[in-house]
PDB file of N, CA and C in Angstrom:
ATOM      1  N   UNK A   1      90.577 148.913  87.331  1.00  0.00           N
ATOM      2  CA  UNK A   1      91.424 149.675  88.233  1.00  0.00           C
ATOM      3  C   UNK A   1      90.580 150.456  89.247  1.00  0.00           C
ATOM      4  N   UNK A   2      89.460 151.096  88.758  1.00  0.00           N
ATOM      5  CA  UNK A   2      88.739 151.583  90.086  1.00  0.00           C
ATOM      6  C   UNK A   2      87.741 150.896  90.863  1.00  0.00           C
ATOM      7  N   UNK A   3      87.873 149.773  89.977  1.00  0.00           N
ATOM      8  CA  UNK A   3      87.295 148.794  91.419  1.00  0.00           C
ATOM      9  C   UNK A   3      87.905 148.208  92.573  1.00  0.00           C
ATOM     10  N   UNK A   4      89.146 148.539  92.017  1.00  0.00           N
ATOM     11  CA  UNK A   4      90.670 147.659  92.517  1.00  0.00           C
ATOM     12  C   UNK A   4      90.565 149.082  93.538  1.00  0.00           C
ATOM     13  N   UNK A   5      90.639 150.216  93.430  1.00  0.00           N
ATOM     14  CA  UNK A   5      90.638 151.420  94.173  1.00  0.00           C
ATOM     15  C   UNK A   5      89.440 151.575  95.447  1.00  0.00           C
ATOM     16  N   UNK A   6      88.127 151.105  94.693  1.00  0.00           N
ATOM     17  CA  UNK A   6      87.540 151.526  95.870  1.00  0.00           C
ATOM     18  C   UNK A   6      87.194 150.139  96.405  1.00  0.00           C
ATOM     19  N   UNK A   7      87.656 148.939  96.298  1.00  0.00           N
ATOM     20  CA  UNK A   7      87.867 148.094  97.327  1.00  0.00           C
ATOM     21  C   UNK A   7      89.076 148.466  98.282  1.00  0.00           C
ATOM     22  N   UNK A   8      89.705 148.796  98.265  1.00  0.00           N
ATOM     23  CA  UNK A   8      91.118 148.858  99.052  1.00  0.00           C
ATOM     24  C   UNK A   8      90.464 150.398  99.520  1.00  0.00           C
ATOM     25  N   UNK A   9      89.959 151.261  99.332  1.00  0.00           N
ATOM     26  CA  UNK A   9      89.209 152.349 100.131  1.00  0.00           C
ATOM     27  C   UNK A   9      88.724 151.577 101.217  1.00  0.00           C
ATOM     28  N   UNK A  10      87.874 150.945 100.876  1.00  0.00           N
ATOM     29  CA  UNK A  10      86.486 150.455 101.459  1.00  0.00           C
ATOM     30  C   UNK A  10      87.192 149.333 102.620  1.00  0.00           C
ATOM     31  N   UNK A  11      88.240 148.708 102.460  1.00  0.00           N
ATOM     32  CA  UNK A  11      88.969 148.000 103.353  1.00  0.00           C
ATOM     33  C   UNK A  11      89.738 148.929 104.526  1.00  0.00           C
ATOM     34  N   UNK A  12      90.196 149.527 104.236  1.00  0.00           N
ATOM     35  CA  UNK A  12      91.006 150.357 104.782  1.00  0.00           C
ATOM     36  C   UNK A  12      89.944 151.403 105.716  1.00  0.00           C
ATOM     37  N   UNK A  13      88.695 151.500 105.254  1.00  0.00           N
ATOM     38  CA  UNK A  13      87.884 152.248 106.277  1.00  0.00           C
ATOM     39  C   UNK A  13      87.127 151.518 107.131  1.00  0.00           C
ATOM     40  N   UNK A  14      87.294 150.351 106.943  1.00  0.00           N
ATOM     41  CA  UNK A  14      85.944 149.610 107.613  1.00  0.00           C
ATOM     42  C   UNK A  14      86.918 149.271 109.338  1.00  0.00           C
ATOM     43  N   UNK A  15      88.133 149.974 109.831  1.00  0.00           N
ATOM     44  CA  UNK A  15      88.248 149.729 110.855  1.00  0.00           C
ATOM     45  C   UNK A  15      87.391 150.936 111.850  1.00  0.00           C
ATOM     46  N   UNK A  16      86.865 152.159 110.858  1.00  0.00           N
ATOM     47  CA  UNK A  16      86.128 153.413 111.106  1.00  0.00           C
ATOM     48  C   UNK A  16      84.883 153.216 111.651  1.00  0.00           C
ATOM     49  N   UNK A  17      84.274 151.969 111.464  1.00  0.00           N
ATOM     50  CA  UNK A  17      82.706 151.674 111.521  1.00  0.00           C
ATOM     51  C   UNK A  17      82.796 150.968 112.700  1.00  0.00           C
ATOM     52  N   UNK A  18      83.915 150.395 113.323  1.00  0.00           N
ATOM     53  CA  UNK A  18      83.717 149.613 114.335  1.00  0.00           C
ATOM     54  C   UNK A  18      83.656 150.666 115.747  1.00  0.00           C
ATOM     55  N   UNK A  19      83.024 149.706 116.437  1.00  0.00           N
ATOM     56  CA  UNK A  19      82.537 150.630 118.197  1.00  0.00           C
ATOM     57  C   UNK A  19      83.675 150.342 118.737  1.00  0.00           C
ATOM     58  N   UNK A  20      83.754 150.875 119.827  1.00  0.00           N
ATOM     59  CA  UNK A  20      85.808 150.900 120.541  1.00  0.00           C
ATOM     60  C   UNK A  20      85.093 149.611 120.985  1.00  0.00           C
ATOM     61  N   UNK A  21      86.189 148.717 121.710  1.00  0.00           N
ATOM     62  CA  UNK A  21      86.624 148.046 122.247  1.00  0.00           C
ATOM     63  C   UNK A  21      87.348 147.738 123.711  1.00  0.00           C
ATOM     64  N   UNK A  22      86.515 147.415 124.620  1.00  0.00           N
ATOM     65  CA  UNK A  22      86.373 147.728 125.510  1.00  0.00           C
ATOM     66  C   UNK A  22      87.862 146.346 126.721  1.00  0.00           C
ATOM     67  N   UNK A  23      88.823 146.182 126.961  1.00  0.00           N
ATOM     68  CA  UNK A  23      89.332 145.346 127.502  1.00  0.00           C
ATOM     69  C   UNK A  23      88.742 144.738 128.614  1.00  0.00           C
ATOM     70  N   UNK A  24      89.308 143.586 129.619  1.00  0.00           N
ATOM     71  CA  UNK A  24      89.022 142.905 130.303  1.00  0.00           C
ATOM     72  C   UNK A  24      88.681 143.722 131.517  1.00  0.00           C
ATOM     73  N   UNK A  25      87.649 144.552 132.050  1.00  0.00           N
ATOM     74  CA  UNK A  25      87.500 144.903 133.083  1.00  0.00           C
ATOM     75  C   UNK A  25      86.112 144.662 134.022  1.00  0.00           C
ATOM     76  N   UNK A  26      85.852 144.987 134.538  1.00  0.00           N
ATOM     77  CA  UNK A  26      84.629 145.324 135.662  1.00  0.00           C
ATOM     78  C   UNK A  26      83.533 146.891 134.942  1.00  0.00           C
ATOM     79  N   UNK A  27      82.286 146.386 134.859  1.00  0.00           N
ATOM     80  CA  UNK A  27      81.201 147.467 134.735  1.00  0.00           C
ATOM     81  C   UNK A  27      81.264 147.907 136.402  1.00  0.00           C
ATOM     82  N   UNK A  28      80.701 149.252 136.617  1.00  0.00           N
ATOM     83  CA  UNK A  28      80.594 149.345 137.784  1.00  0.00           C
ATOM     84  C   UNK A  28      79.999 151.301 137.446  1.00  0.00           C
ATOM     85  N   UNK A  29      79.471 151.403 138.695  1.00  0.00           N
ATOM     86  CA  UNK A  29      78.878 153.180 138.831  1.00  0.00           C
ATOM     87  C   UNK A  29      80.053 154.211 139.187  1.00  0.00           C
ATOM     88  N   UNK A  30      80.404 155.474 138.625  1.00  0.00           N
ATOM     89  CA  UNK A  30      80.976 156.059 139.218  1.00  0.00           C
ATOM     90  C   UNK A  30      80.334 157.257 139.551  1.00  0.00           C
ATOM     91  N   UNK A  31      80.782 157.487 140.854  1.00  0.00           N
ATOM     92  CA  UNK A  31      80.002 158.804 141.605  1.00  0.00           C
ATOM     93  C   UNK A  31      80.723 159.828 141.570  1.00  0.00           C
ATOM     94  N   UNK A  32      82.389 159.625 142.247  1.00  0.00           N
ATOM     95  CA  UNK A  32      82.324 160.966 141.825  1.00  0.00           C
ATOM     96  C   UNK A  32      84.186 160.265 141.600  1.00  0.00           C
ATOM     97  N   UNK A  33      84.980 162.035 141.193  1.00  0.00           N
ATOM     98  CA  UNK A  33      86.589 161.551 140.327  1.00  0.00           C
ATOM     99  C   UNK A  33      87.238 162.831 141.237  1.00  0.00           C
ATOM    100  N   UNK A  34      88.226 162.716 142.379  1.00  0.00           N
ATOM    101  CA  UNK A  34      88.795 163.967 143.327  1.00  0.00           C
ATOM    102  C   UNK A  34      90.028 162.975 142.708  1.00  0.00           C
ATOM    103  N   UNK A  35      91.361 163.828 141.702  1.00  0.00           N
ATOM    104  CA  UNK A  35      92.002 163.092 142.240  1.00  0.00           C
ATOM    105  C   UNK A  35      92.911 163.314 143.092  1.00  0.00           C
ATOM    106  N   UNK A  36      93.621 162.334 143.433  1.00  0.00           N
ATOM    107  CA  UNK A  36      93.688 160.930 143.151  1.00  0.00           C
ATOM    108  C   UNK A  36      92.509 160.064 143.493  1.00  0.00           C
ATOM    109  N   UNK A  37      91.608 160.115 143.641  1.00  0.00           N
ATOM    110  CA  UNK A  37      90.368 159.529 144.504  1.00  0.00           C
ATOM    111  C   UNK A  37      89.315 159.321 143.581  1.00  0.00           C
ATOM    112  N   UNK A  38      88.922 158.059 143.019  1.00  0.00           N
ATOM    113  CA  UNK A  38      87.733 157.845 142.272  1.00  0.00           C
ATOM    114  C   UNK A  38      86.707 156.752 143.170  1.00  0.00           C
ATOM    115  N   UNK A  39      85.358 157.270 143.114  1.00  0.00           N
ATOM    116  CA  UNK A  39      84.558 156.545 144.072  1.00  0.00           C
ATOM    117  C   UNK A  39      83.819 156.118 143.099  1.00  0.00           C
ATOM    118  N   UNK A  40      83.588 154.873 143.260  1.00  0.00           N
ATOM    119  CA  UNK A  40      82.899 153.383 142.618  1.00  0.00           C
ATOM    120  C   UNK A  40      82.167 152.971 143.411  1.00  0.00           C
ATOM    121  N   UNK A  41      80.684 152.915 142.545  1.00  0.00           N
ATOM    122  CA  UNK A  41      79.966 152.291 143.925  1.00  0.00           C
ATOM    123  C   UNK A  41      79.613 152.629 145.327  1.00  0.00           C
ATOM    124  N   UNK A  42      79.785 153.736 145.831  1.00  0.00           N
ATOM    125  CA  UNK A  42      80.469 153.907 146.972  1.00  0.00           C
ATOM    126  C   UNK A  42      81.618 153.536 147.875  1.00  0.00           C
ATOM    127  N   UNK A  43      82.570 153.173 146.976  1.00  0.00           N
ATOM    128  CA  UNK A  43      83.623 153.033 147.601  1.00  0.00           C
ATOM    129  C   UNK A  43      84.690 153.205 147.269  1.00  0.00           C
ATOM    130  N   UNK A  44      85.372 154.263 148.039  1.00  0.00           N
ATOM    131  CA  UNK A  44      86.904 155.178 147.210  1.00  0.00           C
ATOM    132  C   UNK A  44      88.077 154.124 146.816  1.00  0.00           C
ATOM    133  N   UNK A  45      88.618 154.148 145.607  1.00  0.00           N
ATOM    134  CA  UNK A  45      90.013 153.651 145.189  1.00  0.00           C
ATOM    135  C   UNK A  45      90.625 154.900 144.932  1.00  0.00           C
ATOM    136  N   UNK A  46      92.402 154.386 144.983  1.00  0.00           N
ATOM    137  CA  UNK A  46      92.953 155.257 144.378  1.00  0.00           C
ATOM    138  C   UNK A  46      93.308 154.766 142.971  1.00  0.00           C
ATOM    139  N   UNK A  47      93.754 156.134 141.780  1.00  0.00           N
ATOM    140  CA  UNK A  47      94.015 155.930 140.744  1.00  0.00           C
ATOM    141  C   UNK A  47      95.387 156.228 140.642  1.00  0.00           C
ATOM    142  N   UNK A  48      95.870 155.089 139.365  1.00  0.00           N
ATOM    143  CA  UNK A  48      97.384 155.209 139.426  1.00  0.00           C
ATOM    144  C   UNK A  48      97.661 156.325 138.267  1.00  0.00           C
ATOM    145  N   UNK A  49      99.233 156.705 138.387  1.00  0.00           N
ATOM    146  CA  UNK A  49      99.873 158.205 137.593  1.00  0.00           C
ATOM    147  C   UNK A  49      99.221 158.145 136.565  1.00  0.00           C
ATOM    148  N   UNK A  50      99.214 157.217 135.629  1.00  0.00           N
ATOM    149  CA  UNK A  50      98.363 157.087 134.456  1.00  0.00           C
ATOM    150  C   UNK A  50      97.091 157.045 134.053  1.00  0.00           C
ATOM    151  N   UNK A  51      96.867 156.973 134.896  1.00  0.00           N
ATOM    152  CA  UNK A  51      94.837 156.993 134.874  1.00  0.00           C
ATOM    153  C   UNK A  51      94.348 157.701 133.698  1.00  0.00           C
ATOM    154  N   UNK A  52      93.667 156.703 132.999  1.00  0.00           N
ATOM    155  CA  UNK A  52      92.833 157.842 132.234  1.00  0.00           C
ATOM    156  C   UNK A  52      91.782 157.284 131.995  1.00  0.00           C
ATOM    157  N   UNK A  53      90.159 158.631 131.579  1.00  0.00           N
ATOM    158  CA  UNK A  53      88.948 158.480 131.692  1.00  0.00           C
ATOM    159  C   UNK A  53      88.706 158.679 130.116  1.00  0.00           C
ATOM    160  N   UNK A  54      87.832 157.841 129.562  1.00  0.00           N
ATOM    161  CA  UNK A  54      86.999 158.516 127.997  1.00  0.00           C
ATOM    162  C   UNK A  54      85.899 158.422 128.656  1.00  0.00           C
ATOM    163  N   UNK A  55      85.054 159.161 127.270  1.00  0.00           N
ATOM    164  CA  UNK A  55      84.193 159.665 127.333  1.00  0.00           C
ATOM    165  C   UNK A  55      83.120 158.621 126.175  1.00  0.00           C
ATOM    166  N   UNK A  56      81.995 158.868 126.342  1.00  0.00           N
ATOM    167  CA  UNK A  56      81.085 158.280 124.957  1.00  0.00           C
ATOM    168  C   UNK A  56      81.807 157.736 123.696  1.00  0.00           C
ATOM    169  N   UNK A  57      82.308 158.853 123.375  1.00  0.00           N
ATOM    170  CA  UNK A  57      83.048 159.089 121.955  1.00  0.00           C
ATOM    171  C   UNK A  57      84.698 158.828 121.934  1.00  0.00           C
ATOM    172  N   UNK A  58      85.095 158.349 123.079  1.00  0.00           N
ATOM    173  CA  UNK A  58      86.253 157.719 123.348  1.00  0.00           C
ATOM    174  C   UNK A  58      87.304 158.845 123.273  1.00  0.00           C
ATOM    175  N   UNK A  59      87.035 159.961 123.322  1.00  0.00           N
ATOM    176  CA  UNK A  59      88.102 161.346 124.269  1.00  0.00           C
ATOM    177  C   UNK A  59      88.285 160.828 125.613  1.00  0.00           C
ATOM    178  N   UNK A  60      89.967 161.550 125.653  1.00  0.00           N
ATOM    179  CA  UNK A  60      90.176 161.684 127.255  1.00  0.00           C
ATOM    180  C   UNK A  60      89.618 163.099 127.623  1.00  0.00           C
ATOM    181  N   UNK A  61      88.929 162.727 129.273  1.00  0.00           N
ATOM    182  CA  UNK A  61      88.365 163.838 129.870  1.00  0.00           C
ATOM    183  C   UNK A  61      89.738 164.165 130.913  1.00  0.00           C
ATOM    184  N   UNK A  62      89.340 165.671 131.098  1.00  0.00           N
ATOM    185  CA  UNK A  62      90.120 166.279 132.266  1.00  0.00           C
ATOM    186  C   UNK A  62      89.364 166.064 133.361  1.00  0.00           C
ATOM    187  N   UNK A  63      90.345 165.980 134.505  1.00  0.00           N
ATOM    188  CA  UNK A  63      89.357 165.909 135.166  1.00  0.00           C
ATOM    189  C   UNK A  63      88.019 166.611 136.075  1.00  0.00           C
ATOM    190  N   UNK A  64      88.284 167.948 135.932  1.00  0.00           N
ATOM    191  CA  UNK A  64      87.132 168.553 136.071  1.00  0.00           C
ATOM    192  C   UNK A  64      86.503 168.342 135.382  1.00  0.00           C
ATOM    193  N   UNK A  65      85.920 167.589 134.233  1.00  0.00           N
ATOM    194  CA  UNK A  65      85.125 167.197 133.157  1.00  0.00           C
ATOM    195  C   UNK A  65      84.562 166.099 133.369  1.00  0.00           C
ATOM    196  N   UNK A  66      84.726 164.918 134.375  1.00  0.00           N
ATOM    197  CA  UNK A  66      84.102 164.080 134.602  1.00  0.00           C
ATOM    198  C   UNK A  66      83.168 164.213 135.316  1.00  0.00           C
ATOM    199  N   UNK A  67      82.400 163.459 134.532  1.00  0.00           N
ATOM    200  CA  UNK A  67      80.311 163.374 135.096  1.00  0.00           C
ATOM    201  C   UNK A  67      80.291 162.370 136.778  1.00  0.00           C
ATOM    202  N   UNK A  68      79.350 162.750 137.193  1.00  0.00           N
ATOM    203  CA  UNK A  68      79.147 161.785 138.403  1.00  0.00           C
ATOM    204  C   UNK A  68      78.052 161.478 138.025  1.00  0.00           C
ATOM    205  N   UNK A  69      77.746 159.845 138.673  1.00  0.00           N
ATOM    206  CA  UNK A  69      76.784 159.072 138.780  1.00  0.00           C
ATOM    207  C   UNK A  69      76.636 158.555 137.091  1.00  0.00           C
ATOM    208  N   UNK A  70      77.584 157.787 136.541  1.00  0.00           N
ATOM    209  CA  UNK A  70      77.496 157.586 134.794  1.00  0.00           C
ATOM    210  C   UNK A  70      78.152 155.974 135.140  1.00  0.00           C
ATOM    211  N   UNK A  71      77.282 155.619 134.666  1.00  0.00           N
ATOM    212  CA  UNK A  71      78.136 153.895 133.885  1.00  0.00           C
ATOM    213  C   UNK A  71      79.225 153.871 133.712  1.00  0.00           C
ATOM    214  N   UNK A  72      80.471 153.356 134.285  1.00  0.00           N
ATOM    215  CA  UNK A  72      81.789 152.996 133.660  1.00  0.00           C
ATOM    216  C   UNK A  72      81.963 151.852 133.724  1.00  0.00           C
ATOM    217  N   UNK A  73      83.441 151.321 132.678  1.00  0.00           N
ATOM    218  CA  UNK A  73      84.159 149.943 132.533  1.00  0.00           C
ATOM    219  C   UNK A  73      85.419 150.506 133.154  1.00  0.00           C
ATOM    220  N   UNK A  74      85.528 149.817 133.886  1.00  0.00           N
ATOM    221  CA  UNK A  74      86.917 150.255 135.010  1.00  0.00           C
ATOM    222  C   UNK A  74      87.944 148.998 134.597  1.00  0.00           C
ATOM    223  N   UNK A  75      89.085 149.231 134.626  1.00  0.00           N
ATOM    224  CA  UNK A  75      90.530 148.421 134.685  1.00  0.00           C
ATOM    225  C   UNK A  75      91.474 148.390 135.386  1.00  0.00           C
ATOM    226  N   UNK A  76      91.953 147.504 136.117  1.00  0.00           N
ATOM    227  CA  UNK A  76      93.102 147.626 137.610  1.00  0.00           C
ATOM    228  C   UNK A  76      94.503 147.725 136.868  1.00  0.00           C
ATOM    229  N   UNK A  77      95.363 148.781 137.188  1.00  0.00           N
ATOM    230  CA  UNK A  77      96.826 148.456 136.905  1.00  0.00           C
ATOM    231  C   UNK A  77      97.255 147.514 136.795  1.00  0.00           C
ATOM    232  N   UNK A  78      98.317 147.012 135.588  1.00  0.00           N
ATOM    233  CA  UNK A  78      98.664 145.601 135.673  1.00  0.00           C
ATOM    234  C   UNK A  78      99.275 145.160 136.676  1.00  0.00           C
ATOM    235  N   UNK A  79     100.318 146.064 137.110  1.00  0.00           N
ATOM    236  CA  UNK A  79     101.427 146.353 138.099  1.00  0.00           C
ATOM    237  C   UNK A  79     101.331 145.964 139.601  1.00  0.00           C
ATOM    238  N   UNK A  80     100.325 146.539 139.702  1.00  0.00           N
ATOM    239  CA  UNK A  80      99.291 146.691 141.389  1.00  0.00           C
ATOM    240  C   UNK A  80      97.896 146.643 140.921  1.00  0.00           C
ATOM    241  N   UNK A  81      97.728 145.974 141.626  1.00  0.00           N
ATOM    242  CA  UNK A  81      96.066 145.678 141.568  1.00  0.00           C
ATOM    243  C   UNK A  81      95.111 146.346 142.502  1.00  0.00           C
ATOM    244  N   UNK A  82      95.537 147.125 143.250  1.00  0.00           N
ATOM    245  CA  UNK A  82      94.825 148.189 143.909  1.00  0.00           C
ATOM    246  C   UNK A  82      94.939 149.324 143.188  1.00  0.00           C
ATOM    247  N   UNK A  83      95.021 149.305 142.234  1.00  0.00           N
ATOM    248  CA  UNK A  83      94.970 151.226 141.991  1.00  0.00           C
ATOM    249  C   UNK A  83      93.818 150.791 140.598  1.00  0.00           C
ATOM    250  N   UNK A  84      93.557 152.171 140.159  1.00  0.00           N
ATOM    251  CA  UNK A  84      92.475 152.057 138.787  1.00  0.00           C
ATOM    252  C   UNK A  84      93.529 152.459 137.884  1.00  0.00           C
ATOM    253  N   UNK A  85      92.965 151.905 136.612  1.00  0.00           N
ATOM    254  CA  UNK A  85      94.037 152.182 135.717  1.00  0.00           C
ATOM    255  C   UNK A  85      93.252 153.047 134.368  1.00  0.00           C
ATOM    256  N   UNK A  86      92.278 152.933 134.581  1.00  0.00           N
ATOM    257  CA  UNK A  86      91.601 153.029 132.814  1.00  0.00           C
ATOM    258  C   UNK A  86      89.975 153.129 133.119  1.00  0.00           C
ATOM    259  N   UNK A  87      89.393 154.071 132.982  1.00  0.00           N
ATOM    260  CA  UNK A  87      87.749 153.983 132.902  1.00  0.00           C
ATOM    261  C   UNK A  87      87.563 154.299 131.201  1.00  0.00           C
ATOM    262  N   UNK A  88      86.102 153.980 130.971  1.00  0.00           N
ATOM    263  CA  UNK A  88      85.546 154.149 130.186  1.00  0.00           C
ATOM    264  C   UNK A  88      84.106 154.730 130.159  1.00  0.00           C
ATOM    265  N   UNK A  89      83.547 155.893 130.367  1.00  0.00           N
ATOM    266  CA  UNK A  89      82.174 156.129 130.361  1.00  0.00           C
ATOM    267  C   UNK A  89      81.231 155.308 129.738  1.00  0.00           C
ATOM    268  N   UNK A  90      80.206 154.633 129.694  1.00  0.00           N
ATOM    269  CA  UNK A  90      79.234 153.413 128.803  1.00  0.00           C
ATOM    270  C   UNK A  90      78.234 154.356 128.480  1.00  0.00           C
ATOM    271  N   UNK A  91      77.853 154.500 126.821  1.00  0.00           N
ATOM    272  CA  UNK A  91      76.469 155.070 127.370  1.00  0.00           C
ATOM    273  C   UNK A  91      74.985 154.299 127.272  1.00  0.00           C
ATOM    274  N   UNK A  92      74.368 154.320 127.264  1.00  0.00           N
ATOM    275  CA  UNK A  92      72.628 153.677 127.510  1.00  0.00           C
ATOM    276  C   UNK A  92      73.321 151.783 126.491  1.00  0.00           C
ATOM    277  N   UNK A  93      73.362 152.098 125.197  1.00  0.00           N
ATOM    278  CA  UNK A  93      73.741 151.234 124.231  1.00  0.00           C
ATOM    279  C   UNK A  93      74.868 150.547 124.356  1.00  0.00           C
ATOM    280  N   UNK A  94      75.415 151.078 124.491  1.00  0.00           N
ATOM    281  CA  UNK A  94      76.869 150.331 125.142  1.00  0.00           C
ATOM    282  C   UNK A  94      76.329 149.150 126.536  1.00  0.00           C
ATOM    283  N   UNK A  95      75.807 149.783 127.723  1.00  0.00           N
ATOM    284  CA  UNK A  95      75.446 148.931 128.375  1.00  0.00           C
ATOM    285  C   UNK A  95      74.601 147.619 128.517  1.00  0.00           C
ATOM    286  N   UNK A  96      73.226 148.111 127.634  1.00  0.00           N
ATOM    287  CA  UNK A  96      72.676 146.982 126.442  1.00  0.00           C
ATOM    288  C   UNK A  96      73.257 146.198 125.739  1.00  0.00           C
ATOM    289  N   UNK A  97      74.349 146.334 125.509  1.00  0.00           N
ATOM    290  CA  UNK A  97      74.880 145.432 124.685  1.00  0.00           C
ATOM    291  C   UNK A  97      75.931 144.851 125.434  1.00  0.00           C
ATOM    292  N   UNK A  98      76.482 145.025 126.090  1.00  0.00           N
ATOM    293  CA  UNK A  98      77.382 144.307 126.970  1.00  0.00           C
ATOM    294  C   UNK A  98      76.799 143.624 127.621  1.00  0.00           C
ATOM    295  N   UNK A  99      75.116 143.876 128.654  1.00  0.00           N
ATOM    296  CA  UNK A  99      74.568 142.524 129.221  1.00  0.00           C
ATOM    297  C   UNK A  99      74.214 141.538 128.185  1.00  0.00           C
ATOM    298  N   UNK A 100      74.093 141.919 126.919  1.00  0.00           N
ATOM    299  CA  UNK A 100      73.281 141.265 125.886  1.00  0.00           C
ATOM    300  C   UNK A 100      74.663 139.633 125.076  1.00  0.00           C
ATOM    301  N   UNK A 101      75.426 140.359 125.301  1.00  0.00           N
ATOM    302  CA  UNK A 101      76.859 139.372 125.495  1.00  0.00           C
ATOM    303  C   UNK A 101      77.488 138.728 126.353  1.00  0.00           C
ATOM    304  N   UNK A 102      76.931 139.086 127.748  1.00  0.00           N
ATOM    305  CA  UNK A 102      77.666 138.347 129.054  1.00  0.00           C
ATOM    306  C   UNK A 102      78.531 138.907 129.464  1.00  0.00           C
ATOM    307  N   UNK A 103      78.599 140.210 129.074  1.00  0.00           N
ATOM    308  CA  UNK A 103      80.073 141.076 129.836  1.00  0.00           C
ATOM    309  C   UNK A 103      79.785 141.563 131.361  1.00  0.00           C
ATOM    310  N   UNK A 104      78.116 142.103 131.040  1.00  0.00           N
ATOM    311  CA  UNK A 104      78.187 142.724 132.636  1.00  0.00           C
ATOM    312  C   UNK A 104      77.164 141.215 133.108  1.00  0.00           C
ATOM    313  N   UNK A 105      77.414 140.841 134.006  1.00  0.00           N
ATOM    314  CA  UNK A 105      76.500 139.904 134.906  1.00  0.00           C
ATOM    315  C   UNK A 105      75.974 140.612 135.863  1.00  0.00           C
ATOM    316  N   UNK A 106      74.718 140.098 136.875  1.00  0.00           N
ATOM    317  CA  UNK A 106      74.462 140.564 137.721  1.00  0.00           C
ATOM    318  C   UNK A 106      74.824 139.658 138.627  1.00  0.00           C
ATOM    319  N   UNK A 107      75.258 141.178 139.587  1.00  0.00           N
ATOM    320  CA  UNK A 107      75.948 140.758 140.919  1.00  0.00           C
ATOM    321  C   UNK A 107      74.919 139.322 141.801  1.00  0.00           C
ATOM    322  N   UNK A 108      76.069 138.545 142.310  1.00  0.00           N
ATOM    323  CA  UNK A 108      75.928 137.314 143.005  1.00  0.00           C
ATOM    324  C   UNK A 108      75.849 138.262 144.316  1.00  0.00           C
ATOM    325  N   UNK A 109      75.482 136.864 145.592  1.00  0.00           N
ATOM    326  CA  UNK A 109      75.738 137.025 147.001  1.00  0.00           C
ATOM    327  C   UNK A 109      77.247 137.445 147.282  1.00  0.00           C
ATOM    328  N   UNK A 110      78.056 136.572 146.871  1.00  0.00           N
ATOM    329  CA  UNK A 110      79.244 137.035 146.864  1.00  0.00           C
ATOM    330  C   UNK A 110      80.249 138.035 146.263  1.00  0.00           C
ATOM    331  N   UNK A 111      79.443 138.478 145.207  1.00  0.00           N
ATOM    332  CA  UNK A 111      80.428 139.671 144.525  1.00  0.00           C
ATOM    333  C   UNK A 111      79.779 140.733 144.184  1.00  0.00           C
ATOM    334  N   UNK A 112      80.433 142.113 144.743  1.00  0.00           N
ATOM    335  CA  UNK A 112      79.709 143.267 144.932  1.00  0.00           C
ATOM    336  C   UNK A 112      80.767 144.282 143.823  1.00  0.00           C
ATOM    337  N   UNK A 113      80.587 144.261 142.588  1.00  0.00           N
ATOM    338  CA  UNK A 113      81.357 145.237 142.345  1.00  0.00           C
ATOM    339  C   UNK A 113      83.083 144.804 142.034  1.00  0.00           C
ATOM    340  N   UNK A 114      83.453 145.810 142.568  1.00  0.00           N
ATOM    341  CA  UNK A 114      85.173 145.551 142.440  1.00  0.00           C
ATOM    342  C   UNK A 114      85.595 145.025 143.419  1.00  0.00           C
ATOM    343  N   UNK A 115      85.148 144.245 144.184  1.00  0.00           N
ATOM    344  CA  UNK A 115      85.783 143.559 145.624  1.00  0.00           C
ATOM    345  C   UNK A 115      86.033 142.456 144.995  1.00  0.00           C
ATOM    346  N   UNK A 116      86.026 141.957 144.118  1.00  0.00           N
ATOM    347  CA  UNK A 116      86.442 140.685 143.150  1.00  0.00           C
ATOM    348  C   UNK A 116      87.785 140.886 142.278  1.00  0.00           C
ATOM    349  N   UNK A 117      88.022 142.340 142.142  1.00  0.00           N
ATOM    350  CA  UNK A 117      89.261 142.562 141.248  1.00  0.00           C
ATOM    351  C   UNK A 117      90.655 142.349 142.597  1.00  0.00           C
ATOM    352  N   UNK A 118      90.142 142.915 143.576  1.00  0.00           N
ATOM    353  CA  UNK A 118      91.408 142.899 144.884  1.00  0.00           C
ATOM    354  C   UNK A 118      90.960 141.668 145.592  1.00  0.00           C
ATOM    355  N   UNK A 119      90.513 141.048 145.446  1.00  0.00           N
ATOM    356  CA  UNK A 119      90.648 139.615 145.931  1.00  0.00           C
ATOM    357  C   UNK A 119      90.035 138.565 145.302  1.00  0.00           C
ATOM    358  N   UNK A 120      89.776 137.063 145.599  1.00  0.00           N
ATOM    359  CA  UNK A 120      89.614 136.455 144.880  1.00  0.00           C
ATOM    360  C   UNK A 120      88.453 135.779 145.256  1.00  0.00           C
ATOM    361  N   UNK A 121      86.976 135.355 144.523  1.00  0.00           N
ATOM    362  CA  UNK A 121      85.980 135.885 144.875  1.00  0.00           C
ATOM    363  C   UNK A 121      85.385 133.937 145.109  1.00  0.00           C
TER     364      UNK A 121
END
């Protein structure tokens, strides 16, 4: 019986050990967060009503709390594809490991960033 116990512990925690999970988006720099106004790269989008930013540790930040010049994973509204929908701060390891999988590529001649999410590249 208490093996029967601390297997079903030990199942039940092991969703605790995993690193978040990051959806289908674009790596990219963010400089700075006015909102409605988030600048990527140097170049301003707007963010939609819902916008929201984590942090390292996967908190939402306010937005006077957001860092400039930090690694993010950015996501376009499903809705409209011009607005931001979702950042994620990356930190050092996170980014290592995402080139180390093929998530972030380096930029081609043709694709700079998020000019690939609003059009088709």
């Amino acid at each position: 019986m208490r093996k029967f116990l601390f297997i079903l512990l030990f199942i039940t925690c092991i969703p605790t050990f995993a690193g978040r999970v990051l959806p289908e988006g674009v790596y990219t720099t963010l400089d700075s967060f006015t909102p409605p106004v988030i600048r990527l790269d140097g170049k301003e989008y707007y963010t939609s009503a819902a916008f929201q930013i984590r942090d390292e540790q996967n908190r939402l930040l306010a937005p006077q709390r957001v860092p400039a010049n930090v690694p993010v994973w950015v996501q376009v509204e499903p809705s409209r594809q011009d607005l931001i929908w979702r950042a994620w701060i990356l930190s050092p390891e996170e980014v290592e490991y995402l080139k180390s999988i093929g998530r972030i590529k380096e930029p081609r001649a043709t694709f700079f960033g998020l000019e690939c999410l609003f059009v088709q590249c």
